[in-house]
C-alpha atoms as a PDB file:
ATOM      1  CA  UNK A   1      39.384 333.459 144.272  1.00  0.00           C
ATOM      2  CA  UNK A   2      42.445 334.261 142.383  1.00  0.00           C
ATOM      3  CA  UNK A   3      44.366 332.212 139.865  1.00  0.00           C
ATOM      4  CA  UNK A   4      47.230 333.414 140.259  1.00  0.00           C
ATOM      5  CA  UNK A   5      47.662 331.732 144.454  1.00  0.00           C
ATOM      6  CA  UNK A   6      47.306 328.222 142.358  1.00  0.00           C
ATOM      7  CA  UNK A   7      50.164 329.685 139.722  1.00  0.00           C
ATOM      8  CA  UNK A   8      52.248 330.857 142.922  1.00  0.00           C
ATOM      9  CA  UNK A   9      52.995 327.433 144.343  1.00  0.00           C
ATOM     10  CA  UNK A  10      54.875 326.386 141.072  1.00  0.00           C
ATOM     11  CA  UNK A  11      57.511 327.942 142.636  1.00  0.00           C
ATOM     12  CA  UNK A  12      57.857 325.710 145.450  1.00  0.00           C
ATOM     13  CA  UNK A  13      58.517 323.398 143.013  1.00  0.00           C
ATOM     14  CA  UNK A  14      62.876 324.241 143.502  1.00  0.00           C
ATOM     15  CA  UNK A  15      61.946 322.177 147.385  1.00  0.00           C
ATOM     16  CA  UNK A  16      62.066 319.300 145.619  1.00  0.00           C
ATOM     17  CA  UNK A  17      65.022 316.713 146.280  1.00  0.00           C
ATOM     18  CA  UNK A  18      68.317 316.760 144.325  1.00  0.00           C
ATOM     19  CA  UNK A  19      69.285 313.652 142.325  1.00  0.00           C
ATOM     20  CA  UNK A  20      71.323 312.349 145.421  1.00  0.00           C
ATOM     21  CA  UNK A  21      68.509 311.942 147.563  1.00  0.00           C
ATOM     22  CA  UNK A  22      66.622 310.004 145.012  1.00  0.00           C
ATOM     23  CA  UNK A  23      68.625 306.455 145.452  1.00  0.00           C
ATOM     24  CA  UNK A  24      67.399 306.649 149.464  1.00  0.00           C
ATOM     25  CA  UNK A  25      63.490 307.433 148.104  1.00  0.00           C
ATOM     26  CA  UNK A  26      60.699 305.083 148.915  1.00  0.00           C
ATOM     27  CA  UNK A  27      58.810 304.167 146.184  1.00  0.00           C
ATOM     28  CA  UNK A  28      56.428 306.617 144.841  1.00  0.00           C
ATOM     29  CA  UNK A  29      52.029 305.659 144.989  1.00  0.00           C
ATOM     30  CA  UNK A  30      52.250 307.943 141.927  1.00  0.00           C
ATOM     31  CA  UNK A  31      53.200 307.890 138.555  1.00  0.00           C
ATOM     32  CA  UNK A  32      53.339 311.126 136.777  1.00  0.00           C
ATOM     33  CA  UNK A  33      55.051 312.219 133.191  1.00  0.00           C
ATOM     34  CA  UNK A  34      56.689 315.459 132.573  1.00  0.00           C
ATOM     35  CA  UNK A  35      54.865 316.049 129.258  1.00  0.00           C
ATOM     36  CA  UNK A  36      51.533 314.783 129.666  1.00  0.00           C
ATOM     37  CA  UNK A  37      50.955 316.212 133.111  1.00  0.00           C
ATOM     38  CA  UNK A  38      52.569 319.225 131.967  1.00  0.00           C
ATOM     39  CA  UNK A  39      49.860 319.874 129.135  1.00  0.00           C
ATOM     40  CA  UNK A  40      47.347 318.956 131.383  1.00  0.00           C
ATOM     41  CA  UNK A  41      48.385 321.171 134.201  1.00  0.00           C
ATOM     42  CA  UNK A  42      49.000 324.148 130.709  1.00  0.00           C
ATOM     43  CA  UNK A  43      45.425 322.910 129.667  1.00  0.00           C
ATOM     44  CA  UNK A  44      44.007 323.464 132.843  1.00  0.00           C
ATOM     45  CA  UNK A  45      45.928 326.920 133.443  1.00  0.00           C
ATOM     46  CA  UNK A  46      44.206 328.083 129.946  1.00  0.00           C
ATOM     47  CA  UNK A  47      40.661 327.438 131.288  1.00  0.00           C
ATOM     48  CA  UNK A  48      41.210 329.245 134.578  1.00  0.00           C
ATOM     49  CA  UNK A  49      42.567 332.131 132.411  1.00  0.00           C
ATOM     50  CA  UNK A  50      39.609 332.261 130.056  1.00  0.00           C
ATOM     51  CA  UNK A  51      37.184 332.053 133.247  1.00  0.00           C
ATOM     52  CA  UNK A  52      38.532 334.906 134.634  1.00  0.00           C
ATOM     53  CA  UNK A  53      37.810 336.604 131.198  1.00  0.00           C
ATOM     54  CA  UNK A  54      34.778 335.780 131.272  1.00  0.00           C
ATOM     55  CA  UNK A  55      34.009 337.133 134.735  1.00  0.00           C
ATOM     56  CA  UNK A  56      35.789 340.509 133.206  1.00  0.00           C
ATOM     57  CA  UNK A  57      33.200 340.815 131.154  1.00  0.00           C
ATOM     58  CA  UNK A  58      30.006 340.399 133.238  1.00  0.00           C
ATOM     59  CA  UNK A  59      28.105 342.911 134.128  1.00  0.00           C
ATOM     60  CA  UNK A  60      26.571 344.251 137.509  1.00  0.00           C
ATOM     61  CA  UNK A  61      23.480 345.196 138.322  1.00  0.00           C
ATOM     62  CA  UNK A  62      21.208 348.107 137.785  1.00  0.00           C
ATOM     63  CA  UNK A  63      19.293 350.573 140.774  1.00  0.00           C
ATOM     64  CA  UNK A  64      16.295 349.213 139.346  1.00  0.00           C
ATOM     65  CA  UNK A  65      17.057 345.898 139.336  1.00  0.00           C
ATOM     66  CA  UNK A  66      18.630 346.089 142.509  1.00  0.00           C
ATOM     67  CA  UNK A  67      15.082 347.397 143.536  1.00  0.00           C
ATOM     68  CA  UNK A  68      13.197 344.207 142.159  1.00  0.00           C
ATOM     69  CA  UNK A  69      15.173 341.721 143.603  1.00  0.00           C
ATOM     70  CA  UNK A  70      12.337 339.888 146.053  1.00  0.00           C
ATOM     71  CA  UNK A  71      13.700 337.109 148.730  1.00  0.00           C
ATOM     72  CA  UNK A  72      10.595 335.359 148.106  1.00  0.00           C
ATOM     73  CA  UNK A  73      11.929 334.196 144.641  1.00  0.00           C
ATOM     74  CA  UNK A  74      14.993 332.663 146.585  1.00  0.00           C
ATOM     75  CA  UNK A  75      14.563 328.435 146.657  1.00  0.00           C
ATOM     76  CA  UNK A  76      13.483 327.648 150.171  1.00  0.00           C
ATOM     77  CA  UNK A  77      16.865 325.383 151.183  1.00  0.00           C
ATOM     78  CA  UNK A  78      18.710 328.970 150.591  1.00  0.00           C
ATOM     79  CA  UNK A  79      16.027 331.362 151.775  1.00  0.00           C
ATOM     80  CA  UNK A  80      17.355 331.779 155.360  1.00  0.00           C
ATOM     81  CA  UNK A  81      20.326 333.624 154.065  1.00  0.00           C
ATOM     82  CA  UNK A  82      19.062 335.724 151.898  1.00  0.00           C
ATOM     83  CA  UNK A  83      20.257 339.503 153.524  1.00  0.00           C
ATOM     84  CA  UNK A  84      22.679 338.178 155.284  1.00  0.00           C
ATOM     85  CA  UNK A  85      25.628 340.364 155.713  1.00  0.00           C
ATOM     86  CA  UNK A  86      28.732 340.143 157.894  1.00  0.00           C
ATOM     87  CA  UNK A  87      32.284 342.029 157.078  1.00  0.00           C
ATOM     88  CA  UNK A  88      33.595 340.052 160.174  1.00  0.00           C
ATOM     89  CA  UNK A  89      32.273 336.665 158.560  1.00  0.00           C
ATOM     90  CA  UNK A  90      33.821 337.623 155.638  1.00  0.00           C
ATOM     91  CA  UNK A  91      37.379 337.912 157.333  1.00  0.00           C
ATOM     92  CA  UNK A  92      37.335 334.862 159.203  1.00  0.00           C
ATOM     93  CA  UNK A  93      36.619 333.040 155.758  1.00  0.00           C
ATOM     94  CA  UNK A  94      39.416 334.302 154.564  1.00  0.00           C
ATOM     95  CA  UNK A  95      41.438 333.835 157.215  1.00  0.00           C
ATOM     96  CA  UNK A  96      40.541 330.084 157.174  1.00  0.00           C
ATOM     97  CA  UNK A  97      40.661 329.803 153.350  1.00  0.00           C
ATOM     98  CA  UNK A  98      43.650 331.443 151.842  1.00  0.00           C
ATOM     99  CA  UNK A  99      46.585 330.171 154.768  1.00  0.00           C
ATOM    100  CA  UNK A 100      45.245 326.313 153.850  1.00  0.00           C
ATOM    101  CA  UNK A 101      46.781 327.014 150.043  1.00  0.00           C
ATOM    102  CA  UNK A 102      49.854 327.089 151.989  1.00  0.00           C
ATOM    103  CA  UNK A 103      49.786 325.241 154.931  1.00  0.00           C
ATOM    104  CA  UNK A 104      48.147 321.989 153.431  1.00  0.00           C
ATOM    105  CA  UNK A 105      51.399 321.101 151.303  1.00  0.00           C
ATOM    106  CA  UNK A 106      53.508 322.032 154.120  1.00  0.00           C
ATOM    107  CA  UNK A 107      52.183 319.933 156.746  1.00  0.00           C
ATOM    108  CA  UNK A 108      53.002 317.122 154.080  1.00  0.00           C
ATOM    109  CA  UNK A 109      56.444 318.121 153.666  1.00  0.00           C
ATOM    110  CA  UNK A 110      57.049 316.847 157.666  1.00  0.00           C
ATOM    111  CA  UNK A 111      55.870 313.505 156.699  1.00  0.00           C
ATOM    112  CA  UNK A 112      58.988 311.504 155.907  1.00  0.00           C
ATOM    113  CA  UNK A 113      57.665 309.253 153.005  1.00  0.00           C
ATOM    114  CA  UNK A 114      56.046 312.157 151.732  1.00  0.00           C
ATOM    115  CA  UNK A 115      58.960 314.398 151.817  1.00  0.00           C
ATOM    116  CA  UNK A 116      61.368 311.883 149.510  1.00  0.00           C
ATOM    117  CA  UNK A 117      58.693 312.968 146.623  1.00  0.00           C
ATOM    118  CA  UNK A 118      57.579 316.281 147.764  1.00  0.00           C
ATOM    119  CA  UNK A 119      58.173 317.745 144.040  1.00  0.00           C
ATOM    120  CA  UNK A 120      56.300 315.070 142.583  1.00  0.00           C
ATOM    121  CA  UNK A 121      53.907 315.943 144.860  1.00  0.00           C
ATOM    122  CA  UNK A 122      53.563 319.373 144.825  1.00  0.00           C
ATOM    123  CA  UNK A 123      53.391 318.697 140.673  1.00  0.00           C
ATOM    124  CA  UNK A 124      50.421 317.162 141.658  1.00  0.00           C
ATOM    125  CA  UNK A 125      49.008 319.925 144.166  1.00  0.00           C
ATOM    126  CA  UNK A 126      49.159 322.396 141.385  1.00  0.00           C
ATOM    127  CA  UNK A 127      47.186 320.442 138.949  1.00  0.00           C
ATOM    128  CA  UNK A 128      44.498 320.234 141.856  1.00  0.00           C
ATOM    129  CA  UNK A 129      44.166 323.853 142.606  1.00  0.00           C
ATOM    130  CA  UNK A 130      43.911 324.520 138.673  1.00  0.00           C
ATOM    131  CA  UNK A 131      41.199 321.678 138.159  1.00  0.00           C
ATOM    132  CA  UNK A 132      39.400 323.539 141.042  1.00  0.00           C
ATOM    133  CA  UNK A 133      40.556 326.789 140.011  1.00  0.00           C
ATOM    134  CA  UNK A 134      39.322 325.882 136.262  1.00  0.00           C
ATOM    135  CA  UNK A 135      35.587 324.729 137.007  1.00  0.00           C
ATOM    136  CA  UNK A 136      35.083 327.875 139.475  1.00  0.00           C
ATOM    137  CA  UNK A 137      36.252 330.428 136.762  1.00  0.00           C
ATOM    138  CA  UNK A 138      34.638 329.400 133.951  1.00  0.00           C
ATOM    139  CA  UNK A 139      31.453 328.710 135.921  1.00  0.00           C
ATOM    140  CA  UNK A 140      31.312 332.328 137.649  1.00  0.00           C
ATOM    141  CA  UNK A 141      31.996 333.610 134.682  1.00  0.00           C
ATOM    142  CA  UNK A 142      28.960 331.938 132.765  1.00  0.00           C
ATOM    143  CA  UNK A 143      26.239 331.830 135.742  1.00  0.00           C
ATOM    144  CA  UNK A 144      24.396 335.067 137.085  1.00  0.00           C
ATOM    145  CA  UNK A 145      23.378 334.501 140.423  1.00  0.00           C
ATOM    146  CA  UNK A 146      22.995 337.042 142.877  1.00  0.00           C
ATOM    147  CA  UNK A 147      24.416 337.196 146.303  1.00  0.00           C
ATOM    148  CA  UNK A 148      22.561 337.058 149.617  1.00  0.00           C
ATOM    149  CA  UNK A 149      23.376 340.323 150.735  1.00  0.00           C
ATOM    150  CA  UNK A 150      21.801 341.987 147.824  1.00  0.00           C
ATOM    151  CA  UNK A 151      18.476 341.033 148.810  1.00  0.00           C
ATOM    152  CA  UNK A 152      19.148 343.232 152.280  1.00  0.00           C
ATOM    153  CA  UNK A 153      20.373 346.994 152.698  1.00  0.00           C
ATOM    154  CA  UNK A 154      24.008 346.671 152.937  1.00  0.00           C
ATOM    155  CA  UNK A 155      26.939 346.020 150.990  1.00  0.00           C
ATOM    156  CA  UNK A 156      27.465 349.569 149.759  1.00  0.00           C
ATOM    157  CA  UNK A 157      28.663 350.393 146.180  1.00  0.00           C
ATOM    158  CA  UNK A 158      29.318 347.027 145.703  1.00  0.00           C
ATOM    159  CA  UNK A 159      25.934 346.131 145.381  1.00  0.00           C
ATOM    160  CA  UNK A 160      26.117 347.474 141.867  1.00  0.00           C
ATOM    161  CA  UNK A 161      29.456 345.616 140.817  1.00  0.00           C
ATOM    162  CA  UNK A 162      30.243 342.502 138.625  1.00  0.00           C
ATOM    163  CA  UNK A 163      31.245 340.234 141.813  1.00  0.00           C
ATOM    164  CA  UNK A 164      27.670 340.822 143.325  1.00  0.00           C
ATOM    165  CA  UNK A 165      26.709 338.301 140.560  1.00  0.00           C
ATOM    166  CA  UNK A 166      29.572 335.777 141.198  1.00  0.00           C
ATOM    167  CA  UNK A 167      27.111 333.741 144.215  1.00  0.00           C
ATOM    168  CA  UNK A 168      27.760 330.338 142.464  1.00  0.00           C
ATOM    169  CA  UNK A 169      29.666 328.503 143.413  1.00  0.00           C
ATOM    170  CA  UNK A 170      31.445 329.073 146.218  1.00  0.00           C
ATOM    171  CA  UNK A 171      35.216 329.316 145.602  1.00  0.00           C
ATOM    172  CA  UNK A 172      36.526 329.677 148.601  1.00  0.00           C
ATOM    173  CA  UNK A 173      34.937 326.764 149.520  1.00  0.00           C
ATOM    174  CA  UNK A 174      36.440 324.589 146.538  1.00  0.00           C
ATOM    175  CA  UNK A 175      39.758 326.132 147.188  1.00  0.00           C
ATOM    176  CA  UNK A 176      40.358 325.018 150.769  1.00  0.00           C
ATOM    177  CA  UNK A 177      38.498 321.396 150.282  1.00  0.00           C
ATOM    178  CA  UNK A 178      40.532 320.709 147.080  1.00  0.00           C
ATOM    179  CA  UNK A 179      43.890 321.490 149.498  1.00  0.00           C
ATOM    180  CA  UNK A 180      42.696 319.845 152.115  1.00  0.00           C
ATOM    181  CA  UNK A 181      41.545 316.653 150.836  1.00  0.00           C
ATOM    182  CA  UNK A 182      44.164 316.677 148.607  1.00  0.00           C
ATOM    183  CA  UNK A 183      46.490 316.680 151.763  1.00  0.00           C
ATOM    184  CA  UNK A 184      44.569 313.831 153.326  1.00  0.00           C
ATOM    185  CA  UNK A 185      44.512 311.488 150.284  1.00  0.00           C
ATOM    186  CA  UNK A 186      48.215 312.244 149.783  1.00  0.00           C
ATOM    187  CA  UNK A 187      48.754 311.505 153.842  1.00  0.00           C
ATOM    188  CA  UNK A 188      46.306 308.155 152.712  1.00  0.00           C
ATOM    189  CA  UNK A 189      48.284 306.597 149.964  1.00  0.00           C
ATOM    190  CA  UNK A 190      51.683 307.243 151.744  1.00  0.00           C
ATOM    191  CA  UNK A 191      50.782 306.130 155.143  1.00  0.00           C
ATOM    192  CA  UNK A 192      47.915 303.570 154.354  1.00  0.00           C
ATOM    193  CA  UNK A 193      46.562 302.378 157.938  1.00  0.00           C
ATOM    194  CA  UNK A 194      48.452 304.871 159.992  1.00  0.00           C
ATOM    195  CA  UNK A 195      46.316 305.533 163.340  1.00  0.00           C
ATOM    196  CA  UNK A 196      46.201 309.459 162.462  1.00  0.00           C
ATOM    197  CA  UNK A 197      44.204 308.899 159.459  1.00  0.00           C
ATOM    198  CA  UNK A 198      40.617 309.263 160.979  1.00  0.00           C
ATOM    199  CA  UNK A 199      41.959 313.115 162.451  1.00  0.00           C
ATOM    200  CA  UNK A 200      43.731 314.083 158.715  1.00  0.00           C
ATOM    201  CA  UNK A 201      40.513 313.339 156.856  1.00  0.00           C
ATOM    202  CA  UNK A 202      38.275 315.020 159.720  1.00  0.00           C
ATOM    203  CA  UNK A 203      40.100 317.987 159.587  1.00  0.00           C
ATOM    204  CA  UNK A 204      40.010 317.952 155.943  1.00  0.00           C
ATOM    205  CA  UNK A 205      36.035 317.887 155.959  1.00  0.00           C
ATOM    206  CA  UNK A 206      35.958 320.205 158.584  1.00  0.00           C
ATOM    207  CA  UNK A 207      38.195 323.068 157.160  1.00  0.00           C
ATOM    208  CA  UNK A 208      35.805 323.531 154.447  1.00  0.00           C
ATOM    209  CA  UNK A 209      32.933 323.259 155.885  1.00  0.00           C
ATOM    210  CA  UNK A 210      33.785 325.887 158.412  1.00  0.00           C
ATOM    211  CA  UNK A 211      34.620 328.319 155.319  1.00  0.00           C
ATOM    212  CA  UNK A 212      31.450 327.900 153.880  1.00  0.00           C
ATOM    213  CA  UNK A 213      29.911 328.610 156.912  1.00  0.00           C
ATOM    214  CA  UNK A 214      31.252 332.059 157.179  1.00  0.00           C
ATOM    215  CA  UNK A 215      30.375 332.475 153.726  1.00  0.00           C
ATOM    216  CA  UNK A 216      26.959 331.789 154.612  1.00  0.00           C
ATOM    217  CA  UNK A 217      27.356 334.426 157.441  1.00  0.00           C
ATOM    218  CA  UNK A 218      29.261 337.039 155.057  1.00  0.00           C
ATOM    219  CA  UNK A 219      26.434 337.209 152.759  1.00  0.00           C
ATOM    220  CA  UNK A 220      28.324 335.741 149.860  1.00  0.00           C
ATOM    221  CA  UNK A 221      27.063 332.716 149.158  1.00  0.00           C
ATOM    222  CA  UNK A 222      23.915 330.598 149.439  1.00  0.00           C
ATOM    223  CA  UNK A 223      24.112 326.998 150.896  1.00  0.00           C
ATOM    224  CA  UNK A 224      23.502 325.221 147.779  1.00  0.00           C
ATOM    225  CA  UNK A 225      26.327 327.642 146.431  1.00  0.00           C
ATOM    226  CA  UNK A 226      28.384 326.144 149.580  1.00  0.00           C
ATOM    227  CA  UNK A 227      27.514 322.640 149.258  1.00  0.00           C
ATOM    228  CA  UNK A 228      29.064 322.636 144.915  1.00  0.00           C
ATOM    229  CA  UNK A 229      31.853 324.165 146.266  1.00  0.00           C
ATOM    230  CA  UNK A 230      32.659 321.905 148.955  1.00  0.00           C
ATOM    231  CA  UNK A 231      31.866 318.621 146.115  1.00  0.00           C
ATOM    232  CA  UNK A 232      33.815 320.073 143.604  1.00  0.00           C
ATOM    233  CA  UNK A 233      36.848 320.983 145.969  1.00  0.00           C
ATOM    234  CA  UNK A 234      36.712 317.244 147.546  1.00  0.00           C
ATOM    235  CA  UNK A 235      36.296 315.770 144.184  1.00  0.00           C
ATOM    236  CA  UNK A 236      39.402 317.540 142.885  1.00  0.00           C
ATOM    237  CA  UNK A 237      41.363 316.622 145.745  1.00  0.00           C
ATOM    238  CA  UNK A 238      41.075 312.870 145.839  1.00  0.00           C
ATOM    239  CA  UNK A 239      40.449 312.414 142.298  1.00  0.00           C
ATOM    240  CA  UNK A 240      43.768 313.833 140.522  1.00  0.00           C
ATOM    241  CA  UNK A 241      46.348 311.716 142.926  1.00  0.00           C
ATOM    242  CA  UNK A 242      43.923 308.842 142.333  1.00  0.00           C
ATOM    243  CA  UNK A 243      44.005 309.420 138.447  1.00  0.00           C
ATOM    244  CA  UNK A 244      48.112 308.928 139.022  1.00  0.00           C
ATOM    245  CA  UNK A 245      48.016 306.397 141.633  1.00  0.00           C
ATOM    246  CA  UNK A 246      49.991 302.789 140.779  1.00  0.00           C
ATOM    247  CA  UNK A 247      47.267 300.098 139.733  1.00  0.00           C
ATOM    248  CA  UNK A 248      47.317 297.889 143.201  1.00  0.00           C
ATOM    249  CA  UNK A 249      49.469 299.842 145.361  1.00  0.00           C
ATOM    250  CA  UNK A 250      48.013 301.235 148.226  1.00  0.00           C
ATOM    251  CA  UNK A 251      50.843 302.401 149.437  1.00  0.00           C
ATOM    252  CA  UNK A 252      54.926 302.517 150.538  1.00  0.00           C
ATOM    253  CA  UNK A 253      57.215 302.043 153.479  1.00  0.00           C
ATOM    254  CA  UNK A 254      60.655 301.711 154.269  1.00  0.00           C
ATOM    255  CA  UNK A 255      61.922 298.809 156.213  1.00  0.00           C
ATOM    256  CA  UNK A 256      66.000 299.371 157.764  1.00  0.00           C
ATOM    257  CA  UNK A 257      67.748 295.877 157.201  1.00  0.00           C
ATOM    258  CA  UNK A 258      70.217 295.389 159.980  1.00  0.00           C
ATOM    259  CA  UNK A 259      72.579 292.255 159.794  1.00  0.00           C
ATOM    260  CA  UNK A 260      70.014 290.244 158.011  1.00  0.00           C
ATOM    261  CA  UNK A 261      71.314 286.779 157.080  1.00  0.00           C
ATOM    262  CA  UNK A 262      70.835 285.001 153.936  1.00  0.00           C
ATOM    263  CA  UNK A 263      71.982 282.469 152.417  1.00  0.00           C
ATOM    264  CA  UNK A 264      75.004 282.580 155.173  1.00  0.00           C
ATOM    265  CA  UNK A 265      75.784 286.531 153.869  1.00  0.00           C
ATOM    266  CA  UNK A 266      75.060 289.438 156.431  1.00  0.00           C
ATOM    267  CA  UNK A 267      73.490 292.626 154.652  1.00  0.00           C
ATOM    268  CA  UNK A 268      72.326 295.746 155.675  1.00  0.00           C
ATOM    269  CA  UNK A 269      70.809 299.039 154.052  1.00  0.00           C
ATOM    270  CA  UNK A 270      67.301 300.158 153.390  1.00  0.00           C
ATOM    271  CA  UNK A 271      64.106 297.557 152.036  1.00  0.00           C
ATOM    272  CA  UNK A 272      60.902 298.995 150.147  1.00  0.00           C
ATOM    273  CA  UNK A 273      57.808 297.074 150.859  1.00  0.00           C
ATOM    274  CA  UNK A 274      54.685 297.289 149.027  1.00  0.00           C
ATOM    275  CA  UNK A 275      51.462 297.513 150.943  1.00  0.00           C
ATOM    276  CA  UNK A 276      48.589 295.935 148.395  1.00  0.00           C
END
């Protein structure tokens, strides 16, 4: 997984509103700060960058012990992949994984709530990805652990190279389920109770899940690599908006007023309710 598809979406950033959309805005379930998220989001930037060093400067394995690996000394729960190799599998995971870094924040952007703090937002998105993107890196870069395929024939001169010791955990998998359930908590605390809630956090399970099946199938990861993955990707994405949610707000709507009366004076324009 690279670092540098978390880094990219900073410059989506410039989507964001201009200050004469911002009187029309609902209410925000967020609160963020421009210099404390900011050295968080640097903080968590530096990590990802030293994990990748770190993976740099692993080393691959030898013919001989290449030769000794023995399935047999694979934990049972992971056993049945052990061999496993599949350059279609491989594709599909990708195929699945790296459009979701996109398309999750986009499919927010057509939610009208959402879209009245979609840099605020996407501020947020970015400090997901690099929380994922920081516990993958500097965990592949400190744990040997073989892949599946290297305990069966194929996988050609890769079989010798660094990334042939990069099985856990699966990144991929975190990727896609921190943008995923990212999107759905985001969806969540703008829309609380909306009726298409049950589909936006089933597709958000699924999407991962179906990534770290192909994984399975491509002979890159193990299922217990799959299954840290897929907690540490869910964990990122519904933790960090929750971290900068408003104490008791569940969530925002805006109400048109149309020739309401009070106190014998007709008003119109725009009310913000607060759903507790």
């Amino acid at each position: 997984m690279k670092l540098f598809f978390s880094l990219a979406l900073s410059g989506t950033l410039f989507l964001a509103p201009g200050p004469s959309a911002v009187a029309q805005q609902a209410p925000s379930p967020y609160r963020t700060d421009l210099l404390k998220d900011g050295a968080i989001t640097t903080g968590l930037t530096a990590l990802s960058v030293t994990g990748l060093l770190l993976v740099q400067k692993k080393s691959g394995l030898t013919d001989a012990e290449l030769a000794a690996l023995d399935r047999n000394d694979v934990p049972k729960i992971d056993r049945f992949a052990a061999g496993k190799y599949s350059d279609r599998a491989q594709l599909l995971s990708d195929v699945l994984c790296y459009p979701t870094f996109l398309v999750a924040p986009g499919l927010l952007a057509l939610n009208p709530n959402v879209r009245g703090r979609y840099g605020q937002v996407l501020g947020l998105y970015l400090q997901t990805m690099l929380a994922a993107d920081a516990a993958f890196t500097m965990t592949v870069g400190t744990v040997y652990r073989y892949r599946p395929y290297l305990y069966g024939p194929e996988g050609g001169s890769g079989r010798n190279g660094k990334i042939a010791t990069n099985s856990f955990f699966a990144g991929h998998v975190a990727h896609t389920g921190a943008a995923t359930f990212f999107a759905a908590k985001v969806f969540h605390d703008f829309n609380p109770d909306s009726p298409a809630e049950p589909y936006v956090w089933g597709a958000a399970a699924l999407l991962p899940a179906a990534v770290g099946y192909y994984r399975i199938e491509a002979g890159k990861h193990f299922l217990t690599d799959v299954m840290v993955g897929y907690a540490v990707g869910a964990t990122a994405g519904i933790v960090v908006p929750q971290l900068h949610k408003v104490a008791g707000r569940a969530g925002v709507s805006v109400i048109p007023l149309q020739g309401v009366n009070v106190n014998g004076h007709s008003y119109s324009g725009l009310s913000f309710s607060k759903q507790l």
